[in-house]
Protein backbone atom coordinates (compact mmCIF):
# COMPACT_ATOMS: atom_id res chain seq x y z
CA UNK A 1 126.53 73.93 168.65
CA UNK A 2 125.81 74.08 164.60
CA UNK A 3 122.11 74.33 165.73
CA UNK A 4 122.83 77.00 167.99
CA UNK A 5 125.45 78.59 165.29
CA UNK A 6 122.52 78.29 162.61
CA UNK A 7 119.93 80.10 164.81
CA UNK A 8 121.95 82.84 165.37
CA UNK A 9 122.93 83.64 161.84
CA UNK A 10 119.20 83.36 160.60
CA UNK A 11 117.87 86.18 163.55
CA UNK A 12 120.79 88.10 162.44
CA UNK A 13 119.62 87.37 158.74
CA UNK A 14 116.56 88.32 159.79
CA UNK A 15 117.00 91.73 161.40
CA UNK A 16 119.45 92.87 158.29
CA UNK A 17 116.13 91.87 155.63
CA UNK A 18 114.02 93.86 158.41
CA UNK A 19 116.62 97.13 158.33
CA UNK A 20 117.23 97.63 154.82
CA UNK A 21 113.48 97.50 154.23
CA UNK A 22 112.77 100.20 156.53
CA UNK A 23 115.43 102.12 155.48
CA UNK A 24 114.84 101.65 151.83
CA UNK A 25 118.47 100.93 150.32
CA UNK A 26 118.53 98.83 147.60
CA UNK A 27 119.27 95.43 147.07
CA UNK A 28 122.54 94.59 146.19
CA UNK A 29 123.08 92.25 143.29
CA UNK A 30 126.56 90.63 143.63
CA UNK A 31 128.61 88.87 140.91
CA UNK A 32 130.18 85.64 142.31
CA UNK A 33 132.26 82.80 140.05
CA UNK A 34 130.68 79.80 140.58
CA UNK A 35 133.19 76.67 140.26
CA UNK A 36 134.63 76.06 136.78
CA UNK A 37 133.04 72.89 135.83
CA UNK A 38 130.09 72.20 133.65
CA UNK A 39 126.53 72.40 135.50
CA UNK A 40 123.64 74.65 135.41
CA UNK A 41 124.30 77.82 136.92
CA UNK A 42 122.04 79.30 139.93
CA UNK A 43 119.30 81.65 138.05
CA UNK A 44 120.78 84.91 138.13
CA UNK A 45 117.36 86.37 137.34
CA UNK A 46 119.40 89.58 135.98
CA UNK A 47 117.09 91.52 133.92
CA UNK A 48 118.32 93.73 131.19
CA UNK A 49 117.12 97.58 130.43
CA UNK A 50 117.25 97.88 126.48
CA UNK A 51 116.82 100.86 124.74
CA UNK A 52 115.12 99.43 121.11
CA UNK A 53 114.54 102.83 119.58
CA UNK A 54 114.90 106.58 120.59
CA UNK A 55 113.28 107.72 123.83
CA UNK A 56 111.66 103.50 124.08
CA UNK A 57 113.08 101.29 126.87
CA UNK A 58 112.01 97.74 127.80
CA UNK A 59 113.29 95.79 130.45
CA UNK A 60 113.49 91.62 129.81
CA UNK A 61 115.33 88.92 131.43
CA UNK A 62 118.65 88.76 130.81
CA UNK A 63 118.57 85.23 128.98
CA UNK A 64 115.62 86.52 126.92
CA UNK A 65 117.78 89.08 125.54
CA UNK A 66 120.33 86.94 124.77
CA UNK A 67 117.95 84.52 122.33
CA UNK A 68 117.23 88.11 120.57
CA UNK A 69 120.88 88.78 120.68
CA UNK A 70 121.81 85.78 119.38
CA UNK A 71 118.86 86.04 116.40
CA UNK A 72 120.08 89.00 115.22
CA UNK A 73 124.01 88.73 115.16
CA UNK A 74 124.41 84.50 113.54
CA UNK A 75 122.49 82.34 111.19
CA UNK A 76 119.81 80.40 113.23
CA UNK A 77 121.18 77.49 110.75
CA UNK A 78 124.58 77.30 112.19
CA UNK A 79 125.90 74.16 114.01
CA UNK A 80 124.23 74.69 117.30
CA UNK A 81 128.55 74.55 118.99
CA UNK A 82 128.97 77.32 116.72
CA UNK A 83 125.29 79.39 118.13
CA UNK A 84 126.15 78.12 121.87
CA UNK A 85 129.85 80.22 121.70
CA UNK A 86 128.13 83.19 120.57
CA UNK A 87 125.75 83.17 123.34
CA UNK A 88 128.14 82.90 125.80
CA UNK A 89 130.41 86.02 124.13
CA UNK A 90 126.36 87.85 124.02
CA UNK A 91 126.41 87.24 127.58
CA UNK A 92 129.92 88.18 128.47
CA UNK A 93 129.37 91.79 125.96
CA UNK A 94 125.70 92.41 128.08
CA UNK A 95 127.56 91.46 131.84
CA UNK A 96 130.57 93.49 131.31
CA UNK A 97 128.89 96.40 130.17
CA UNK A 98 125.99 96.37 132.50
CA UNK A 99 128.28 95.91 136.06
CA UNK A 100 131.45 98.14 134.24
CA UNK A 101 130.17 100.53 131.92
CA UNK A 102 132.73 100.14 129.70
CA UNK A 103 130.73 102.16 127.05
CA UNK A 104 130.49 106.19 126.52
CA UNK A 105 126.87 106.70 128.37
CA UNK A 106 124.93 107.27 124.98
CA UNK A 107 121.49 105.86 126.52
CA UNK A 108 121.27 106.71 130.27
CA UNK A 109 118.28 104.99 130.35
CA UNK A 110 118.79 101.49 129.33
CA UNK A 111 122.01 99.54 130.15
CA UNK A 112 122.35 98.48 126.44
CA UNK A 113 120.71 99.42 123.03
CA UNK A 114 119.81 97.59 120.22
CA UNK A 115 122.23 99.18 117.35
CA UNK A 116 125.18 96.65 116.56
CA UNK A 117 127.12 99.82 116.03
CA UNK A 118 127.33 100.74 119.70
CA UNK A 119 126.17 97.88 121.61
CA UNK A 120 124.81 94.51 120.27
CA UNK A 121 122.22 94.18 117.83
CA UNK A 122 119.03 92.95 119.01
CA UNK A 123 115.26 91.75 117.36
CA UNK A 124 112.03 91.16 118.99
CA UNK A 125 109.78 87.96 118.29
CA UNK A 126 108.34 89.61 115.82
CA UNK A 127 111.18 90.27 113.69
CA UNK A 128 112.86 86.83 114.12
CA UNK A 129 109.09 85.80 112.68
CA UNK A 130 109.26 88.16 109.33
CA UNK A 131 113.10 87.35 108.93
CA UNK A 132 112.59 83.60 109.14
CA UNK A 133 109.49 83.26 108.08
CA UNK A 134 106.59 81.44 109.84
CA UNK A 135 107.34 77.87 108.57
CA UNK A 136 110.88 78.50 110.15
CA UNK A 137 110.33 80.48 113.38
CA UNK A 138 109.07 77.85 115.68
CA UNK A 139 112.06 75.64 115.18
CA UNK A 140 114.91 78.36 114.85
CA UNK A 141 113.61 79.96 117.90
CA UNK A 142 114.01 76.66 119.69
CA UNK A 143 117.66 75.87 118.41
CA UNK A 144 118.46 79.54 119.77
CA UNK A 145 117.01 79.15 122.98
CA UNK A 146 119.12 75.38 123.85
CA UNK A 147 121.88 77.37 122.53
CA UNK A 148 121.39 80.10 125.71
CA UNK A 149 120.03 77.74 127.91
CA UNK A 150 122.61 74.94 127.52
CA UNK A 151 125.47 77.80 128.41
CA UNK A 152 123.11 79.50 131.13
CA UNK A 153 125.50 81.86 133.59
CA UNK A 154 128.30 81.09 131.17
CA UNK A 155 131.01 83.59 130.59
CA UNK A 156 134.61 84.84 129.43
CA UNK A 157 136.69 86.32 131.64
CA UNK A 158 140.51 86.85 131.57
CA UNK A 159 142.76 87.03 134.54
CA UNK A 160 139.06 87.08 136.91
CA UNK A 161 137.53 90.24 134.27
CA UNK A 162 134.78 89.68 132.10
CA UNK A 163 136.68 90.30 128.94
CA UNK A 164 135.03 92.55 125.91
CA UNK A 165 133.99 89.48 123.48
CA UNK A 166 134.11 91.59 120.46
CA UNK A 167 132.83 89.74 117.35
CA UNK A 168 132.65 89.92 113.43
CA UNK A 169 130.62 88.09 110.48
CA UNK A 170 133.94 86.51 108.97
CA UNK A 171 137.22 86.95 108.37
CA UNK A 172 137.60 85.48 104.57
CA UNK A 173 139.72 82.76 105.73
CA UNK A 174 142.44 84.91 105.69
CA UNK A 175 142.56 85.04 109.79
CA UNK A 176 141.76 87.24 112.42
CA UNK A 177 143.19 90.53 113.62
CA UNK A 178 145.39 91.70 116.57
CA UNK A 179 143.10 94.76 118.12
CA UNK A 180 146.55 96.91 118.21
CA UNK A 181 146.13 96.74 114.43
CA UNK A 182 142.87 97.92 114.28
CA UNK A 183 142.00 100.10 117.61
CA UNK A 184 145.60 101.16 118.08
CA UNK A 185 146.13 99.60 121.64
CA UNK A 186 146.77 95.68 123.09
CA UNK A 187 144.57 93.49 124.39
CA UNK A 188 146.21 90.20 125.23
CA UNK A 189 143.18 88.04 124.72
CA UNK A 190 142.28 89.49 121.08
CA UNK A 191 145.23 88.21 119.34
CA UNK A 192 145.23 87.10 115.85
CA UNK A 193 144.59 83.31 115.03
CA UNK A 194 144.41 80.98 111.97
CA UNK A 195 140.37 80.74 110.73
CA UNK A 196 139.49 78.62 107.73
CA UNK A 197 136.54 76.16 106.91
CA UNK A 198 134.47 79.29 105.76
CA UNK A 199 131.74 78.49 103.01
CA UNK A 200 132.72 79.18 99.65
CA UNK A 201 130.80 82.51 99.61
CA UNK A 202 132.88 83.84 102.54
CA UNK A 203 135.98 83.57 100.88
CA UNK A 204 135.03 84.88 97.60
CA UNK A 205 136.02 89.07 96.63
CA UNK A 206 133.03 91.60 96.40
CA UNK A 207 133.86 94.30 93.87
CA UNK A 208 132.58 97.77 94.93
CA UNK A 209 133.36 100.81 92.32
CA UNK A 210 132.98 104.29 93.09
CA UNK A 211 132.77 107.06 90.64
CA UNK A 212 135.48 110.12 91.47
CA UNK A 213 132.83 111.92 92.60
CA UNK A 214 131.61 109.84 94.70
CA UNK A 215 134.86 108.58 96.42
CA UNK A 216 136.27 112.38 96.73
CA UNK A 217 132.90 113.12 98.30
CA UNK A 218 132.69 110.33 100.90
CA UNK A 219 135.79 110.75 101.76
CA UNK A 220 135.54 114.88 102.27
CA UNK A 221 137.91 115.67 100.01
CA UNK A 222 137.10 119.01 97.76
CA UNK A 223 136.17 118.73 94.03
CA UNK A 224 139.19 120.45 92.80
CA UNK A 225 141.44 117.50 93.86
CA UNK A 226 139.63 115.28 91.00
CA UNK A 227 142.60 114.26 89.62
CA UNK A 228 143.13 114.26 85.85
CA UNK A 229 143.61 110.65 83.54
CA UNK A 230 147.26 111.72 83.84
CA UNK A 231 147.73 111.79 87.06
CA UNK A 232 145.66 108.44 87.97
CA UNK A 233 148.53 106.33 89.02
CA UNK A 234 149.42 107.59 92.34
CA UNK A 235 145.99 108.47 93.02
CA UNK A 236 145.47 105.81 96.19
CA UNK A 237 148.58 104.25 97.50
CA UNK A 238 148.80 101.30 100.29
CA UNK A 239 151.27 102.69 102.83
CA UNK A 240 151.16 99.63 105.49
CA UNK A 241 149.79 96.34 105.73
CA UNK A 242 148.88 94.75 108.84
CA UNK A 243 150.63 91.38 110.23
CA UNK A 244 147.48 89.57 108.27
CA UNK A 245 147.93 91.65 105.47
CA UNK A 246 144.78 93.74 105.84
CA UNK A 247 145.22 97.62 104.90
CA UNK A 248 146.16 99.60 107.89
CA UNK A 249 147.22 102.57 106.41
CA UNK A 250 146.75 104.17 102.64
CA UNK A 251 147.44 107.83 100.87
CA UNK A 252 144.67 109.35 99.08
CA UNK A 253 146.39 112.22 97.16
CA UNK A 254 148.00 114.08 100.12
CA UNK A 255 145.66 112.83 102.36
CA UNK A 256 146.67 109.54 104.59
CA UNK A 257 144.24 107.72 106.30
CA UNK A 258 143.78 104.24 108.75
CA UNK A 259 142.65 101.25 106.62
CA UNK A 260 139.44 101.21 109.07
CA UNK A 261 138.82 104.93 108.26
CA UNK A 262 138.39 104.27 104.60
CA UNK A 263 136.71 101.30 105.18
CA UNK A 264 133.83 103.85 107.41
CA UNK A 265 133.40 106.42 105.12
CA UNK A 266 133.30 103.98 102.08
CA UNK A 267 131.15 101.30 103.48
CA UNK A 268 133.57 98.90 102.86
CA UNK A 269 132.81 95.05 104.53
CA UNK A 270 136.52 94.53 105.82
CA UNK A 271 139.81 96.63 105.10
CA UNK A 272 141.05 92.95 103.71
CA UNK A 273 141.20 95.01 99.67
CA UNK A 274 143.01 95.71 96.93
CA UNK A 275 142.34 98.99 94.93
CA UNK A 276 142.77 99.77 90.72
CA UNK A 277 142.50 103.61 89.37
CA UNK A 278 140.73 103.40 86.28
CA UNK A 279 139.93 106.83 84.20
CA UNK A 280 136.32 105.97 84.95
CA UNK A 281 136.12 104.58 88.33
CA UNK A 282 137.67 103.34 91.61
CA UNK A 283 137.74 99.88 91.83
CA UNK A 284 137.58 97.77 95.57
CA UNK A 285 138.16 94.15 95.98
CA UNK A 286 137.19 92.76 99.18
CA UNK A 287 137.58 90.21 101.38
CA UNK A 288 135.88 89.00 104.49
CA UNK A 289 132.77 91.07 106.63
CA UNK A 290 133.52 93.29 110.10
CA UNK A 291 136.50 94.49 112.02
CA UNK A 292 138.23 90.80 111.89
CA UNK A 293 139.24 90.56 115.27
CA UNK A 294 138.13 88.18 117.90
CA UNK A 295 135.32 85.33 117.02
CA UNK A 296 134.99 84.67 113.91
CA UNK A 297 131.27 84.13 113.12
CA UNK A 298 131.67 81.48 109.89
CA UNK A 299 135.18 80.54 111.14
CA UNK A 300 133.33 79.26 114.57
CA UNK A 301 130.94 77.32 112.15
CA UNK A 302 133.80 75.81 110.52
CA UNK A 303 135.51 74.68 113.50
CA UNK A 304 131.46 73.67 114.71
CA UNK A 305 131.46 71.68 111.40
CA UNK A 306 134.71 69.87 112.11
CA UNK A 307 133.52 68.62 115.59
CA UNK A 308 134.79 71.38 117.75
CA UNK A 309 132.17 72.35 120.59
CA UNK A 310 131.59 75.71 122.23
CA UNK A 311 134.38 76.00 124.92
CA UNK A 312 137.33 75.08 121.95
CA UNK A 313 136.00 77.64 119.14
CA UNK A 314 135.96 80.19 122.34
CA UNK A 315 139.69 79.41 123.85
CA UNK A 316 140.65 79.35 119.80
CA UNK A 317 139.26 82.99 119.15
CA UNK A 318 139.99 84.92 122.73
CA UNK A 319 143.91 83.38 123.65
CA UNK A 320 144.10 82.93 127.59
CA UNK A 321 140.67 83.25 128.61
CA UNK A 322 138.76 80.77 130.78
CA UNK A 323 134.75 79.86 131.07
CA UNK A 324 133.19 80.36 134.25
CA UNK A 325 129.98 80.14 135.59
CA UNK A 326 128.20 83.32 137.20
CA UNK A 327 125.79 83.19 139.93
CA UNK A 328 123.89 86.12 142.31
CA UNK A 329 123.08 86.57 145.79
């Protein structure tokens, strides 16, 4: 009977191959959650269209990409725990937004681009070989590439959805951001957490200072409103602080603006500042590099450092997700 059972399926097998070749539909790539253990997952052999400049589009395996994902966005020198959990949130980012389209359709070509400011960033061999250096390349490229393979199929997802992994250089130590606080709406797996173990360098200030000029202009406001040495004090005011104590809303004059606004137009690293009016200039202190929320770029090398691997820096930054493995039919 299972012989009989078995023939039947394969002629049926068969005849469907047969019919959707003749009729010319596409094949059908389907995402299925493999069991939630640790193993290698099935090749998915997913390949990834990536739009590298205006009007160019190249198509490379999905794991490829993720070794030139991986080169751009975090130090090849990190702990290889700490380069194995951003592979796995590269993957996740590249999955969701290739099967949901999460994203405003800005290259209808490619399923992702290489500008970190819309999609992830992204650099060829060639790049990773005049950024490293050749003395370096062979060796970094090689740490990448266990990171992706050793988490091949891996991904995040939260309640059975690939969540949006969303990322940042560091955090200061001062610890990440809700997303309410800096998008305006909830997501229940980017919650703020505690982040420390950041080099020394990540914690210190950077001082930026604008001229009035400068800062009026950048922020659009008209040269009239240059205020006089009298009237400095009130100049920039911090209205709100978020639950981390990042800015989250300020007064410029009689303008009012989002922490992450300012921090746009000024080219700010994080909204984690302080501000001083002086009668020559416009003083910034800042903490920290990127939007703060979810992983934690140095913070995951901290926790790497301390003996954490992949799957606990991961559960630390996204609350409530799980890792699963992915595989295609």
């Amino acid at each position: 009977m299972r012989g009989k059972t078995w023939d039947c399926k394969f002629i049926g097998l068969f005849v469907l191959v047969i019919a959707l070749g003749i009729i010319g539909v596409p094949a059908l790539v389907v995402l299925r959650w493999s069991g939630g253990g640790a193993g290698p997952a099935k090749s998915t052999g997913t390949e990834v269209k990536l739009q590298i400049a205006k009007g160019k589009v190249i198509s490379l395996p999905l794991e490829e990409y993720l070794i030139g994902v991986v080169a751009a966005e975090m130090p090849a020198s990190f702990h290889l725990e700490a380069l194995k959990a951003q592979a796995v949130a590269a993957r996740t980012y590249a999955l969701r937004r290739i099967y949901q389209k999460t994203l405003p359709d800005k290259h209808p070509e490619a399923h992702l681009c290489n500008d970190p400011d819309h999609c992830q960033a992204w650099i060829s061999k060639g790049e990773m070989k005049r950024k490293w250096g050749i003395w370096h390349y062979n060796s970094y490229y090689q740490r990448i590439a266990r990171a992706v393979t050793e988490t091949k199929g891996e991904v995040l997802v939260y309640r059975g959805e690939l969540i949006d992994p969303v990322y940042h250089a560091s955090c200061g130590g001062r610890g990440t951001e809700d997303a309410a606080d800096v998008w305006g709406y909830q997501v229940p797996y980017l919650k703020g957490v505690p982040c420390s173990g950041h080099p020394p360098q990540e914690n210190q200030v950077a001082v930026l200072n604008f001229s009035f000029q400068e800062f009026f202009t950048r922020l659009g406001i008209n040269d009239e409103a240059l205020p006089a040495a009298s009237g400095l004090g009130g100049l920039v005011e911090i209205l709100e602080r978020t639950g981390s104590g990042r800015v989250k809303k300020l007064q410029v004059g009689g303008l009012v603006l989002q922490g992450v606004d300012l921090r746009k137009r000024l080219g700010l690293p994080s909204t984690d500042f302080s501000v001083q009016v002086t009668p020559e200039k416009i003083v910034f202190s800042v903490r920290g590099r990127g939007h703060a929320v979810g992983l934690c770029q140095y913070g995951a090398q901290g926790m790497a450092m301390k003996g954490k691997n992949y799957r606990e820096i991961l559960t630390h930054y996204y609350q409530g997700v799980e890792l699963r493995h992915l595989s295609y039919q």
